[in-house]
N, C-alpha and C. Protein backbone atom coordinates (compact mmCIF):
# COMPACT_ATOMS: atom_id res chain seq x y z
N UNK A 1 0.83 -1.20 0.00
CA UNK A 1 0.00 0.00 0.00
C UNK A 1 0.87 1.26 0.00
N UNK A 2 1.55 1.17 1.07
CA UNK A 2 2.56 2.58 1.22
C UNK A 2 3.22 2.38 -0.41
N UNK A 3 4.06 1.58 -0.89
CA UNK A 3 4.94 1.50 -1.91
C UNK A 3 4.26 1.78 -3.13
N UNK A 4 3.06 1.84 -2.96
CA UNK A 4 2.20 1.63 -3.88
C UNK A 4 1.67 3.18 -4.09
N UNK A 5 1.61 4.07 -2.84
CA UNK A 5 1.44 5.91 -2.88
C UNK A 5 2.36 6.13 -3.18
N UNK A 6 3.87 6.03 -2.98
CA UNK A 6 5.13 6.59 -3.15
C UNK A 6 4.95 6.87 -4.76
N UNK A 7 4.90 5.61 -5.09
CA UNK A 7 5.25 5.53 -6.88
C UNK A 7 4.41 5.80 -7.52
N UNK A 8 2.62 6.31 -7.44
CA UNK A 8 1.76 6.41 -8.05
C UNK A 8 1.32 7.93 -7.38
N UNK A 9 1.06 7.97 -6.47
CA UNK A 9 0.91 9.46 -6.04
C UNK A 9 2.17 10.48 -5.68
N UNK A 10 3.01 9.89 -5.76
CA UNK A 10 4.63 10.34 -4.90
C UNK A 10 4.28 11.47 -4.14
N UNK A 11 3.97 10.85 -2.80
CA UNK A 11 3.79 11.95 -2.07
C UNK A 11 5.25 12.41 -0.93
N UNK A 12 5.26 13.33 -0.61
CA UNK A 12 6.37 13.92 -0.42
C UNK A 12 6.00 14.79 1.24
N UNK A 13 6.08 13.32 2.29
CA UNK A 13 5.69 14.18 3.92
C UNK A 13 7.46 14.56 4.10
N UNK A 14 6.73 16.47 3.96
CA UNK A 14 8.27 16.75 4.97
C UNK A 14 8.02 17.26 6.42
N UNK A 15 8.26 16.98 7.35
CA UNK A 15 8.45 17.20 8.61
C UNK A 15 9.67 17.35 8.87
N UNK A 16 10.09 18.73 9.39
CA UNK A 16 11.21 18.99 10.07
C UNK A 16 11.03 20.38 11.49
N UNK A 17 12.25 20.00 11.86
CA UNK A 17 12.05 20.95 13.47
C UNK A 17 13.25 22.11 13.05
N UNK A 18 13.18 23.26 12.67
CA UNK A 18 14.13 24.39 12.59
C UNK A 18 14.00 24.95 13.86
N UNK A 19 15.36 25.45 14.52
CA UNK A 19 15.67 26.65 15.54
C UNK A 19 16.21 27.76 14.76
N UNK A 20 14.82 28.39 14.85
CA UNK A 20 14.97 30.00 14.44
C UNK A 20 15.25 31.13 15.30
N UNK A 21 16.37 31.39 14.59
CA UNK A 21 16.85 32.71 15.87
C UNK A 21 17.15 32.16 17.52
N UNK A 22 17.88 30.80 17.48
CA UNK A 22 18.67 30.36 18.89
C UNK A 22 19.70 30.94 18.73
N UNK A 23 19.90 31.71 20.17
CA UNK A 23 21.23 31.92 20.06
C UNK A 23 22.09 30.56 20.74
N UNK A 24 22.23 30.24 21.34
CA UNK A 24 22.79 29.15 21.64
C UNK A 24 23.02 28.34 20.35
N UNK A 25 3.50 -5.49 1.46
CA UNK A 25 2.77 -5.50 0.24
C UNK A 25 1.24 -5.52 0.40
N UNK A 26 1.33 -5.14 -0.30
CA UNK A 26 -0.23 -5.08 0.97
C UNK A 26 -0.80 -5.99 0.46
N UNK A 27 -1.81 -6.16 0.94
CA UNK A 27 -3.09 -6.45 0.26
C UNK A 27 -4.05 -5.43 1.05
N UNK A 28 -4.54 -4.74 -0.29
CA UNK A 28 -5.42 -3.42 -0.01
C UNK A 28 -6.36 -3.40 0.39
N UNK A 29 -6.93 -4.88 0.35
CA UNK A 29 -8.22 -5.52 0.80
C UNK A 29 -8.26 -5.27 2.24
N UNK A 30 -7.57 -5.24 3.03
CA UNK A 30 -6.96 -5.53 4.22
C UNK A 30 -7.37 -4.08 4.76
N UNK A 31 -8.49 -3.73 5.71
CA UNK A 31 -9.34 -2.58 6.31
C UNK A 31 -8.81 -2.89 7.67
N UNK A 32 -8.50 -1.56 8.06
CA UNK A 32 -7.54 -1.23 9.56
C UNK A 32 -8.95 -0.59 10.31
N UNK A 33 -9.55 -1.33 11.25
CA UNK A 33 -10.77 -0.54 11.77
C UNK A 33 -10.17 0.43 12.39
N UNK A 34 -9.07 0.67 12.99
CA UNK A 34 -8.51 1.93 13.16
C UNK A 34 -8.41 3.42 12.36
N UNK A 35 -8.78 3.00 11.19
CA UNK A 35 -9.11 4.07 10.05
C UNK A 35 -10.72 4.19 9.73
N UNK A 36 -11.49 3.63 10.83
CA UNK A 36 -12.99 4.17 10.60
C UNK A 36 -13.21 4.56 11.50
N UNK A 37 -12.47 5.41 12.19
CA UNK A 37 -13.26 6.66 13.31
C UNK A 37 -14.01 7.33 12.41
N UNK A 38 -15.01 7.97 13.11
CA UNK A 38 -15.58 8.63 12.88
C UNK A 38 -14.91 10.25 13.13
N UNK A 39 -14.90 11.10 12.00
CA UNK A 39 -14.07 12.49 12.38
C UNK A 39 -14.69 13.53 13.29
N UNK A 40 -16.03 13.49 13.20
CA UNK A 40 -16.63 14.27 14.21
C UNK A 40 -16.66 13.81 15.53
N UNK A 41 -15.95 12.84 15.80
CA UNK A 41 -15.64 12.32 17.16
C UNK A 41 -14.56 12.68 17.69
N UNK A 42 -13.38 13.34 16.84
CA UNK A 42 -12.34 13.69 17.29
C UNK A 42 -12.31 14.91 18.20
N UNK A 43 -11.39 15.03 18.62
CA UNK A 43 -10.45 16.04 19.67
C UNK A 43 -10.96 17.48 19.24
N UNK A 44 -11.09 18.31 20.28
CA UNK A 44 -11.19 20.20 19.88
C UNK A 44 -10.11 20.03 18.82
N UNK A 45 -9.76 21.28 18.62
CA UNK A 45 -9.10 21.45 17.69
C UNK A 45 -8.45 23.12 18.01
N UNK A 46 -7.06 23.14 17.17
CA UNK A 46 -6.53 24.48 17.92
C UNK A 46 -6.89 25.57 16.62
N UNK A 47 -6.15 26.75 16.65
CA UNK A 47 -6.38 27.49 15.69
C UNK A 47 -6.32 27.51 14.31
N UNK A 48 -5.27 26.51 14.22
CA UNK A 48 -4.60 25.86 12.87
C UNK A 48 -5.85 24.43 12.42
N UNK A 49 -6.88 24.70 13.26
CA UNK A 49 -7.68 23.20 13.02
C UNK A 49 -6.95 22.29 12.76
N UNK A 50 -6.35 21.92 14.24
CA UNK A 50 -5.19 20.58 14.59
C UNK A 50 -5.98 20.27 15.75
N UNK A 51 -6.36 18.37 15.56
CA UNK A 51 -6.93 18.22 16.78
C UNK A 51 -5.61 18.08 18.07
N UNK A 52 -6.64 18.52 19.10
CA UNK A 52 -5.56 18.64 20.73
C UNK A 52 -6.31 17.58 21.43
N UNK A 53 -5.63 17.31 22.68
CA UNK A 53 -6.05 16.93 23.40
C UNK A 53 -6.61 17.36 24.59
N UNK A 54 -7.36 17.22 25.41
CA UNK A 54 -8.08 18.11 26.41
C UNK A 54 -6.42 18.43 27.45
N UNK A 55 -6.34 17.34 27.90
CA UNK A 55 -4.80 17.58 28.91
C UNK A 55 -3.42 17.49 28.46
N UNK A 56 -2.62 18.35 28.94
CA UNK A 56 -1.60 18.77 28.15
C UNK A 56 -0.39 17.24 28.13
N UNK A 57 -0.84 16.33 29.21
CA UNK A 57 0.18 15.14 29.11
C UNK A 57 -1.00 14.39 29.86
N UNK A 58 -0.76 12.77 29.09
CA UNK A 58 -1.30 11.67 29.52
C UNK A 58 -0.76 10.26 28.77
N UNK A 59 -1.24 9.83 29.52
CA UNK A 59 -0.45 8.26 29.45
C UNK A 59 0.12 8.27 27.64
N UNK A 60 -1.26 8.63 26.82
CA UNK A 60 -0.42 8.64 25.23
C UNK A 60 0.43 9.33 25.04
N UNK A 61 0.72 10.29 25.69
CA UNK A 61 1.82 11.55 25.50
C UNK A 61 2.90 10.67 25.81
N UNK A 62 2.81 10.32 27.19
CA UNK A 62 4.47 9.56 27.70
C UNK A 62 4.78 8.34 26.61
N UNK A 63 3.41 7.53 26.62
CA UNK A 63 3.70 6.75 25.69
C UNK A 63 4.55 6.89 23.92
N UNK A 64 4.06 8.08 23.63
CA UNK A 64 4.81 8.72 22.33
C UNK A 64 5.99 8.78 22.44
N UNK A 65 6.08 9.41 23.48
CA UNK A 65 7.44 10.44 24.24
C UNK A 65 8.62 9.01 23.92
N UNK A 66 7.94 8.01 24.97
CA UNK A 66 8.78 6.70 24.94
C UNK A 66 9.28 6.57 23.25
N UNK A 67 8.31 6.09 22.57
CA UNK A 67 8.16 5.57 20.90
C UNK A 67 8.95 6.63 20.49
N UNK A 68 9.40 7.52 20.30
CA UNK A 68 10.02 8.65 19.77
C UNK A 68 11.50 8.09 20.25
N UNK A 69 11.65 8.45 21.15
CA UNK A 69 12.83 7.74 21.91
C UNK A 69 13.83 6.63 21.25
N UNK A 70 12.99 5.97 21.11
CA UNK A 70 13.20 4.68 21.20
C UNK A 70 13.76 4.19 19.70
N UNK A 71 12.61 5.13 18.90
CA UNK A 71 12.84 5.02 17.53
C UNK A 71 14.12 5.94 16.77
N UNK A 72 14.43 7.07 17.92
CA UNK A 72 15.62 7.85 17.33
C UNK A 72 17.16 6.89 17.85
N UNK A 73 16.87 6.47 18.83
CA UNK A 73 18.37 5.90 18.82
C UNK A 73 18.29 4.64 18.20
N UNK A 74 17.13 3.99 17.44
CA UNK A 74 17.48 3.06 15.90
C UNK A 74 17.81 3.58 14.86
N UNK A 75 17.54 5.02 14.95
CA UNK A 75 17.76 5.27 13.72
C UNK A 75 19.52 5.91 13.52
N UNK A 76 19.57 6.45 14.97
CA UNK A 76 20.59 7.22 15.13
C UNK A 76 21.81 5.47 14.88
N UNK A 77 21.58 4.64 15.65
CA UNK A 77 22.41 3.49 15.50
C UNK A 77 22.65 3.05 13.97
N UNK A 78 21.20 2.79 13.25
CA UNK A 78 21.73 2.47 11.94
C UNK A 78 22.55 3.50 11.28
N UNK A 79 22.56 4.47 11.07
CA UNK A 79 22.95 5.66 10.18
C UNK A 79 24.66 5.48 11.02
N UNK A 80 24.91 5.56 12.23
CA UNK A 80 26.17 5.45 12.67
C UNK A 80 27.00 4.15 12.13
N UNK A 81 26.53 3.04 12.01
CA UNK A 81 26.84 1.61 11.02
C UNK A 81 27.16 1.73 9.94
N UNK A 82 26.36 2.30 9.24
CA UNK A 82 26.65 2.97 8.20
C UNK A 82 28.01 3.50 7.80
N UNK A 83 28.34 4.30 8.39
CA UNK A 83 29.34 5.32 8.92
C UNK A 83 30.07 5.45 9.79
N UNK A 84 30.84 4.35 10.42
CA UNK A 84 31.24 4.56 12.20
C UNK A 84 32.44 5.30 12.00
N UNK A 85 31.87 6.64 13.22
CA UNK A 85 33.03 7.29 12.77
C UNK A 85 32.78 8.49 12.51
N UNK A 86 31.75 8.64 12.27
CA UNK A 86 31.78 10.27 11.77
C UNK A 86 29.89 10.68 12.43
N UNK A 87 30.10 12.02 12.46
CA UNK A 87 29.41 12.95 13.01
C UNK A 87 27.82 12.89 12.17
N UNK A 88 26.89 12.13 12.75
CA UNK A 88 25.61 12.49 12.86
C UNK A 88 24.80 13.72 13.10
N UNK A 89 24.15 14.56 12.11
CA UNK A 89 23.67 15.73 12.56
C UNK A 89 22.00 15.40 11.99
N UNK A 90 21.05 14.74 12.43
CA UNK A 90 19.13 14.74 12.05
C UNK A 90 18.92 14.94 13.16
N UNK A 91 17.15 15.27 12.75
CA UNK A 91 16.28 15.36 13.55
C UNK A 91 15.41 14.34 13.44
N UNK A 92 15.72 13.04 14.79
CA UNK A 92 14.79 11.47 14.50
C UNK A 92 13.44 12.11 14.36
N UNK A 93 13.02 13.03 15.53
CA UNK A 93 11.31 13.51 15.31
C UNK A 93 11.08 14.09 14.23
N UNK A 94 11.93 14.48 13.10
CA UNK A 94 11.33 15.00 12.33
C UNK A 94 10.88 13.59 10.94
N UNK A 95 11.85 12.57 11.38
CA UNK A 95 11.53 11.55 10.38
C UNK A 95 10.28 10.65 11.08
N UNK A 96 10.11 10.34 12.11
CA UNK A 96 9.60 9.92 12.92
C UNK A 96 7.82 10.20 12.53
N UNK A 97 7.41 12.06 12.76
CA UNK A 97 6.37 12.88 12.15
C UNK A 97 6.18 11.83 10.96
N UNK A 98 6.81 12.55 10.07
CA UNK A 98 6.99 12.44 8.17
C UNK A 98 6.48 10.94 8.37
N UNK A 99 6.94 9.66 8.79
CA UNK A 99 6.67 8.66 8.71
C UNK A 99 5.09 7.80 9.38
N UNK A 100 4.71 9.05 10.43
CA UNK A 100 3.59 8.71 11.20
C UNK A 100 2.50 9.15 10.07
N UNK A 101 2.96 10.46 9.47
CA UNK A 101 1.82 10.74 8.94
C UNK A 101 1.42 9.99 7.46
N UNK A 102 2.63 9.27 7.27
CA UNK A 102 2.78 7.96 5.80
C UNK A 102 2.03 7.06 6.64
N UNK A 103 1.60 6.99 7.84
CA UNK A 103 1.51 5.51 8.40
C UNK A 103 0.02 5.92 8.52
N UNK A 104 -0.82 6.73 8.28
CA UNK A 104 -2.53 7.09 8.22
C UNK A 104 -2.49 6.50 7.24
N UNK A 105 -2.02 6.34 6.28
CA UNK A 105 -2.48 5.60 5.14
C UNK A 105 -2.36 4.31 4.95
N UNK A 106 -1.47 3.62 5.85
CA UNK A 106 -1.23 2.08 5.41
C UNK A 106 -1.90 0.68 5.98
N UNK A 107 -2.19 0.22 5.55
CA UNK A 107 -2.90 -0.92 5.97
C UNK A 107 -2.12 -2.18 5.68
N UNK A 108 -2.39 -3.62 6.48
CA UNK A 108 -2.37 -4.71 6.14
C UNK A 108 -0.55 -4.94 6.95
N UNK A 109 -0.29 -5.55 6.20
CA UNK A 109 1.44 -5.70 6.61
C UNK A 109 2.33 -4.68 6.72
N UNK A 110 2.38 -3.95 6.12
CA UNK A 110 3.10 -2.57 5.80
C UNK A 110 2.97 -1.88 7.07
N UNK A 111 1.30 -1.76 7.37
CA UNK A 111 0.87 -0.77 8.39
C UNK A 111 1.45 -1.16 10.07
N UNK A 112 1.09 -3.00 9.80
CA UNK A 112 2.24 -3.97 11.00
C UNK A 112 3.78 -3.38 11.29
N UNK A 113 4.13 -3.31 10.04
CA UNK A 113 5.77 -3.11 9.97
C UNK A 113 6.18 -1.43 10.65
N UNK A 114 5.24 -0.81 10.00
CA UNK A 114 5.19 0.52 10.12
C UNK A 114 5.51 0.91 11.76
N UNK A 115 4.42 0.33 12.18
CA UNK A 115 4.00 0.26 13.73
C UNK A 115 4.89 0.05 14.72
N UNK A 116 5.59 -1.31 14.16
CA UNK A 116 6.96 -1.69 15.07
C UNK A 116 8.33 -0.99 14.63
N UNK A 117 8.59 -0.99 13.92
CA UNK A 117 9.31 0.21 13.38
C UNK A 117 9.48 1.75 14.31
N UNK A 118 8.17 2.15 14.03
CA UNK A 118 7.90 3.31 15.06
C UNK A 118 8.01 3.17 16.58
N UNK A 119 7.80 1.47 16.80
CA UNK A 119 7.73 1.38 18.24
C UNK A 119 6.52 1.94 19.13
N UNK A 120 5.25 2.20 17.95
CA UNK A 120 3.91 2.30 18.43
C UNK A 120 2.93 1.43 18.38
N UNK A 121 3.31 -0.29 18.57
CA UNK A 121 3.06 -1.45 18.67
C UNK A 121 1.52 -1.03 19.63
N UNK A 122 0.41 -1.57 19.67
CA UNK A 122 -0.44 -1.77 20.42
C UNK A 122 -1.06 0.36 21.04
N UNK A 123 -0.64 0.83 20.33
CA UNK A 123 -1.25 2.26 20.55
C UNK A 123 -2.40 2.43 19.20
N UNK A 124 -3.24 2.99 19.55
CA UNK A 124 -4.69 3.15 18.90
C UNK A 124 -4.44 4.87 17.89
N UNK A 125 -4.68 4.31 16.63
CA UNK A 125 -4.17 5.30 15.40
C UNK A 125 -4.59 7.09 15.66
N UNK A 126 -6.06 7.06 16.26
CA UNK A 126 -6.42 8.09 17.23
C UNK A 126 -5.86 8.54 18.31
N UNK A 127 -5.19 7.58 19.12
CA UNK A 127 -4.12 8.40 20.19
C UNK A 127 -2.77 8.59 19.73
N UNK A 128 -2.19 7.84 18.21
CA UNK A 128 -1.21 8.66 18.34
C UNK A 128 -0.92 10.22 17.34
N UNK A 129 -2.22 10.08 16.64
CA UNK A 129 -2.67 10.81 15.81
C UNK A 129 -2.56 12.29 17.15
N UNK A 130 -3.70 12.14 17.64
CA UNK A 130 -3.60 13.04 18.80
C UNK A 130 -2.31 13.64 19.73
N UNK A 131 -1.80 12.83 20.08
CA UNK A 131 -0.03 13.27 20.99
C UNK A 131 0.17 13.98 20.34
N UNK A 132 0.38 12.92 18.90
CA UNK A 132 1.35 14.06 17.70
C UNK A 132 1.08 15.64 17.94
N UNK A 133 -0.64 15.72 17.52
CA UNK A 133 -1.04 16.84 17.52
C UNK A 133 -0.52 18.05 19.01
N UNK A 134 -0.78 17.39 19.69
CA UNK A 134 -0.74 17.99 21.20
C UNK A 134 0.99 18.15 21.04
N UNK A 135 1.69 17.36 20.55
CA UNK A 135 3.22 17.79 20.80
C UNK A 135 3.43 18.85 19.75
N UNK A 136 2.49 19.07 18.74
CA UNK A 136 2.68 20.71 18.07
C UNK A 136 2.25 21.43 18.79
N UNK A 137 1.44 21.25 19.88
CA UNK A 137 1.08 22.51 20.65
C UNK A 137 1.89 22.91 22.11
N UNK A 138 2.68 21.62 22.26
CA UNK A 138 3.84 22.36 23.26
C UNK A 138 4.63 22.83 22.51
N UNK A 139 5.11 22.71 21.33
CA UNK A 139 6.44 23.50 21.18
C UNK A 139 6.34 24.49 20.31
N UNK A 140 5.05 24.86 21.00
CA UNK A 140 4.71 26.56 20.71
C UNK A 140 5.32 27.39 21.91
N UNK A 141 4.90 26.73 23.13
CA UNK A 141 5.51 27.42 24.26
C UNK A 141 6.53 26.76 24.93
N UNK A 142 7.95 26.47 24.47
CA UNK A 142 9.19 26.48 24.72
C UNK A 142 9.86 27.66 25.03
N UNK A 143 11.19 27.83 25.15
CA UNK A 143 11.63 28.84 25.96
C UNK A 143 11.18 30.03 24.45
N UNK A 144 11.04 31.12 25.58
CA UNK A 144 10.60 31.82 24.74
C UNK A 144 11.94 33.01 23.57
N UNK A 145 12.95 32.95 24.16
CA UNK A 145 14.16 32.95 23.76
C UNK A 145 14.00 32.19 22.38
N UNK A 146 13.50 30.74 21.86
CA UNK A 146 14.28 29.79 20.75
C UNK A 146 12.48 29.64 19.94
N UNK A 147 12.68 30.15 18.66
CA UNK A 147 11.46 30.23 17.97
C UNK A 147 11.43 28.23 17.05
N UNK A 148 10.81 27.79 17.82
CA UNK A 148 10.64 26.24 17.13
C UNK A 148 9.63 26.26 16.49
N UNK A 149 9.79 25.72 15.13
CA UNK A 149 9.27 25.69 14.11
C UNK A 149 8.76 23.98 13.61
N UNK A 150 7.66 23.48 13.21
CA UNK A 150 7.67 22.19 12.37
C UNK A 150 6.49 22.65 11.35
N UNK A 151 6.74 22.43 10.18
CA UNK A 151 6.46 22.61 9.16
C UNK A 151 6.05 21.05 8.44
N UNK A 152 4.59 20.87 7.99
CA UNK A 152 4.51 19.30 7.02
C UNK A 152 4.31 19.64 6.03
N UNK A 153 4.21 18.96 5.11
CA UNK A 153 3.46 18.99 3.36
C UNK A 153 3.70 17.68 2.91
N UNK A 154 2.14 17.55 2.11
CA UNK A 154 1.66 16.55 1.48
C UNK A 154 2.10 16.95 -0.36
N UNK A 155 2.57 16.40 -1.28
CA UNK A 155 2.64 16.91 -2.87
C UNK A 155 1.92 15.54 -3.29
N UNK A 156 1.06 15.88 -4.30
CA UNK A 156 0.31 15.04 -4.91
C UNK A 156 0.36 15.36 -6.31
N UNK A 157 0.74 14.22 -7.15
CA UNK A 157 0.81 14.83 -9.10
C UNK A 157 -1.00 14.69 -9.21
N UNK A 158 -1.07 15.66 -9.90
CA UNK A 158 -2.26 16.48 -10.28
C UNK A 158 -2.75 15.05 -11.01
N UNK A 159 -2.07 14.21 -11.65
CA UNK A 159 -3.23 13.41 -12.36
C UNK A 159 -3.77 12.08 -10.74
N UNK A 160 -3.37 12.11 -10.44
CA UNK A 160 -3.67 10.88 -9.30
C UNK A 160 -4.84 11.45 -8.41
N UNK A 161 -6.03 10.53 -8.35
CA UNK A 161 -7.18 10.89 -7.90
C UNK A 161 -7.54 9.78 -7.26
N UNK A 162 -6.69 8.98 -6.20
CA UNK A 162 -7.51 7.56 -6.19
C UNK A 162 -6.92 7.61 -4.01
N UNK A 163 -6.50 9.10 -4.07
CA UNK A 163 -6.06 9.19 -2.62
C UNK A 163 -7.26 9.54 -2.01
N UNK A 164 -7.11 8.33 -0.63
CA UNK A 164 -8.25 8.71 0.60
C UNK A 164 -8.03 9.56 1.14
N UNK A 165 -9.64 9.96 0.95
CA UNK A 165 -9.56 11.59 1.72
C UNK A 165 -9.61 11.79 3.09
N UNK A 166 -10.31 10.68 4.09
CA UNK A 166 -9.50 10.32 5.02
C UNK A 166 -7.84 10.82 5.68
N UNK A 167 -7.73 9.81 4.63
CA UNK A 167 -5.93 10.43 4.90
C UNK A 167 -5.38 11.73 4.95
N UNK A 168 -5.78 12.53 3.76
CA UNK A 168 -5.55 14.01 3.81
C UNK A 168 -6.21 14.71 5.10
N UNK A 169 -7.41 14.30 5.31
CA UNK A 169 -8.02 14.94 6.64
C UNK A 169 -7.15 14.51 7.63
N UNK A 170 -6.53 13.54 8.09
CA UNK A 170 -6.28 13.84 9.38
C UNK A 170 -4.77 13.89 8.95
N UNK A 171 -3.98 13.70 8.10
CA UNK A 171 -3.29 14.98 8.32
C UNK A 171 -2.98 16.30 8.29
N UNK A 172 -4.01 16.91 7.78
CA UNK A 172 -4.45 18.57 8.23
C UNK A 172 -4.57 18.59 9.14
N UNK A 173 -5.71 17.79 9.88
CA UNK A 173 -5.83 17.92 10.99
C UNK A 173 -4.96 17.58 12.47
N UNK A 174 -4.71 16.56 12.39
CA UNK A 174 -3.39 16.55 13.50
C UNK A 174 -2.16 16.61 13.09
N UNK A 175 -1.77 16.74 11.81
CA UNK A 175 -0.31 16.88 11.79
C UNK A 175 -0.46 18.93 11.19
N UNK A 176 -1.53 19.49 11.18
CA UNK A 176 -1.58 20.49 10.05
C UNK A 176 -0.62 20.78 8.67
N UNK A 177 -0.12 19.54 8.32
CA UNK A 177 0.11 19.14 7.23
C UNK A 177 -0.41 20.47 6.11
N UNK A 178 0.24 20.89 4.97
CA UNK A 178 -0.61 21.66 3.85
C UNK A 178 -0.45 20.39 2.66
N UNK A 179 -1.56 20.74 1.97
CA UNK A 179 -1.10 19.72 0.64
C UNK A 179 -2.06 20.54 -0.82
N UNK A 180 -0.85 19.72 -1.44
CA UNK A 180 -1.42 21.13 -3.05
C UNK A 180 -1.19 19.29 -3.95
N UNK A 181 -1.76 19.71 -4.93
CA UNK A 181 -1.38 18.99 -6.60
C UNK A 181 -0.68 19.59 -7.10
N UNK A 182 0.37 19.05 -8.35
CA UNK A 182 1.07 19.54 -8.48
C UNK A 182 1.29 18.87 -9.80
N UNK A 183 1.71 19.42 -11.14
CA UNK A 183 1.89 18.57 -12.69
C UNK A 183 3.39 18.37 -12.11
N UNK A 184 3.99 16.88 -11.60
CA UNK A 184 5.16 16.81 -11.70
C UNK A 184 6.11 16.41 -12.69
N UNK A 185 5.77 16.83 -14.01
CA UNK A 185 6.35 16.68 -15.31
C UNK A 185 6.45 18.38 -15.76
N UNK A 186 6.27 19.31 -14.58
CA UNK A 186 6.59 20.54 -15.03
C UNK A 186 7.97 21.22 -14.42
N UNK A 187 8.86 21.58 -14.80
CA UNK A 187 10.13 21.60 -13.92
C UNK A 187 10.03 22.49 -12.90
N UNK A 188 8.79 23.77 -13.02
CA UNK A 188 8.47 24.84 -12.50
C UNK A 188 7.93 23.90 -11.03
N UNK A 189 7.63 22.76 -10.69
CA UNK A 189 7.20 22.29 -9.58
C UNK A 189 8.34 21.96 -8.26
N UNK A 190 9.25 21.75 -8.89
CA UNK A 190 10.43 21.42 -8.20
C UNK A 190 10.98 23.04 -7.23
N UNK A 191 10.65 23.82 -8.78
CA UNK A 191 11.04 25.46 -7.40
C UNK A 191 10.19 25.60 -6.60
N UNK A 192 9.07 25.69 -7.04
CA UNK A 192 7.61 25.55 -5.91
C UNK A 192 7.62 24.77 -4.61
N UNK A 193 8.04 23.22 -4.18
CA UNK A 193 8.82 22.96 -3.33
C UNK A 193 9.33 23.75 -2.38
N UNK A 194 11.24 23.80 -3.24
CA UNK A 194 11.84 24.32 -2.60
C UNK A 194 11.30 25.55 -2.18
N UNK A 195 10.86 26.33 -2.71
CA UNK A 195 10.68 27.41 -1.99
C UNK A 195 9.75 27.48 -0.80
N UNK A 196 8.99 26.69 -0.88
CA UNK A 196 7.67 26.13 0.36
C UNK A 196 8.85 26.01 1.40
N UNK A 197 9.76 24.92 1.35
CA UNK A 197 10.76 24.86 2.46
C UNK A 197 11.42 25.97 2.94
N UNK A 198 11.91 26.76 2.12
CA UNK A 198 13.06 27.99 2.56
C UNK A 198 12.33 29.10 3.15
N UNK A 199 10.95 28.89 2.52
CA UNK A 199 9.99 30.00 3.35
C UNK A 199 9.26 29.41 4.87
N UNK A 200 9.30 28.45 4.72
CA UNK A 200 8.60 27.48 6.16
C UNK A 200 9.88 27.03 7.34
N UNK A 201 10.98 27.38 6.59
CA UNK A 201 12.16 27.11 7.45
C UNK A 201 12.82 28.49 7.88
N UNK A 202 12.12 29.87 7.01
CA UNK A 202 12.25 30.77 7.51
C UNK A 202 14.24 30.80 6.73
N UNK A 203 14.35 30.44 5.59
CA UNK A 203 15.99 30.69 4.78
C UNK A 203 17.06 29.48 5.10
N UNK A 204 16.69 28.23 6.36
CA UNK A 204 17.80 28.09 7.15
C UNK A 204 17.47 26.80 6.07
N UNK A 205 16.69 26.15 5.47
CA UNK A 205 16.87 24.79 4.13
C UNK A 205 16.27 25.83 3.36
N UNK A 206 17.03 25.56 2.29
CA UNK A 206 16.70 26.48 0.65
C UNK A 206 16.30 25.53 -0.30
């Protein structure tokens, strides 16, 4: 399923965390009842119409908190294997995001793999949908000194019409994700991009 959006819709989740101004296979058949909430059941929602959670930390929060964790020093380990020896500079939460919000869409085995991978084994697609959300709304109020930024986007080629809308909804909604179409056989799409980044990163990725 996922392999199957990449190459037919090529969608393009970027999630990243900028410090601005610090000084310092499927089978498709295969229905995830976790993807039939109902949307009007979800969470308030903040200004950006991102669902929140009523309390600012709870058991899914820590639980994320953990899965985040857990999943950056696999990732941080493989990439060092890779390379032993030299200087690691990512942001795991920002691949971590990008990959949660690929993971609204997947079902069947993929969506299995996805899960353990992430290290969000046995968490309910609505609570982690939610944290997520709620962890964009703490790091609005971090020190007030260091302007933290996360920025998503969805790119979709203008001819592909076969994406659940589902999916796009809740990542507007808890990731506030933006997403456009786009003719990606026009070269003029590629500046369009970049420039989404250099303006959402505020100059610091061009």
């Amino acid at each position: 399923m996922i392999r199957y959006l990449i190459r037919a819709v090529i969608i393009g989740c970027i999630g990243w965390i900028s410090l601005l101004g610090c000084s310092g296979e499927e089978d498709a058949s295969i229905e995830d009842e976790r993807l039939e909430m109902p949307l009007e059941a979800e969470s308030p929602k903040d200004l950006h119409g991102c669902a929140i959670l009523e309390k600012p930390a709870d058991f899914t929060d820590n639980a994320l908190s953990t899965a985040n964790a857990k999943f950056g020093f696999k990732l941080f380990t493989e990439l060092y294997n890779q390379k032993p020896g030299t200087n690691i500079f990512i942001s795991p939460l920002s691949v971590s995001i990008a990959l949660t919000m690929t993971y609204n869409g997947a079902v069947g085995e993929t969506q299995r793999a996805m899960a353990k991978t992430l290290e969000i084994e046995g968490l309910e697609l609505q609570a982690v949908n939610q944290a997520n959300a709620q962890l964009r709304e703490i790091t609005k109020s971090t020190d007030p000194q260091i302007e933290l930024a996360i920025a998503n986007s969805i790119w979709l080629r203008d001819t592909f019409d076969e994406t659940n809308p589902d999916f796009l909804d809740r990542n507007e909604r808890f990731f506030g994700a933006e997403i456009a179409s786009l003719d990606f056989d026009d070269p003029q799409t590629l500046d369009t991009i970049n420039q989404w980044v250099n303006t959402n990163t505020q100059g610091k990725i061009k």
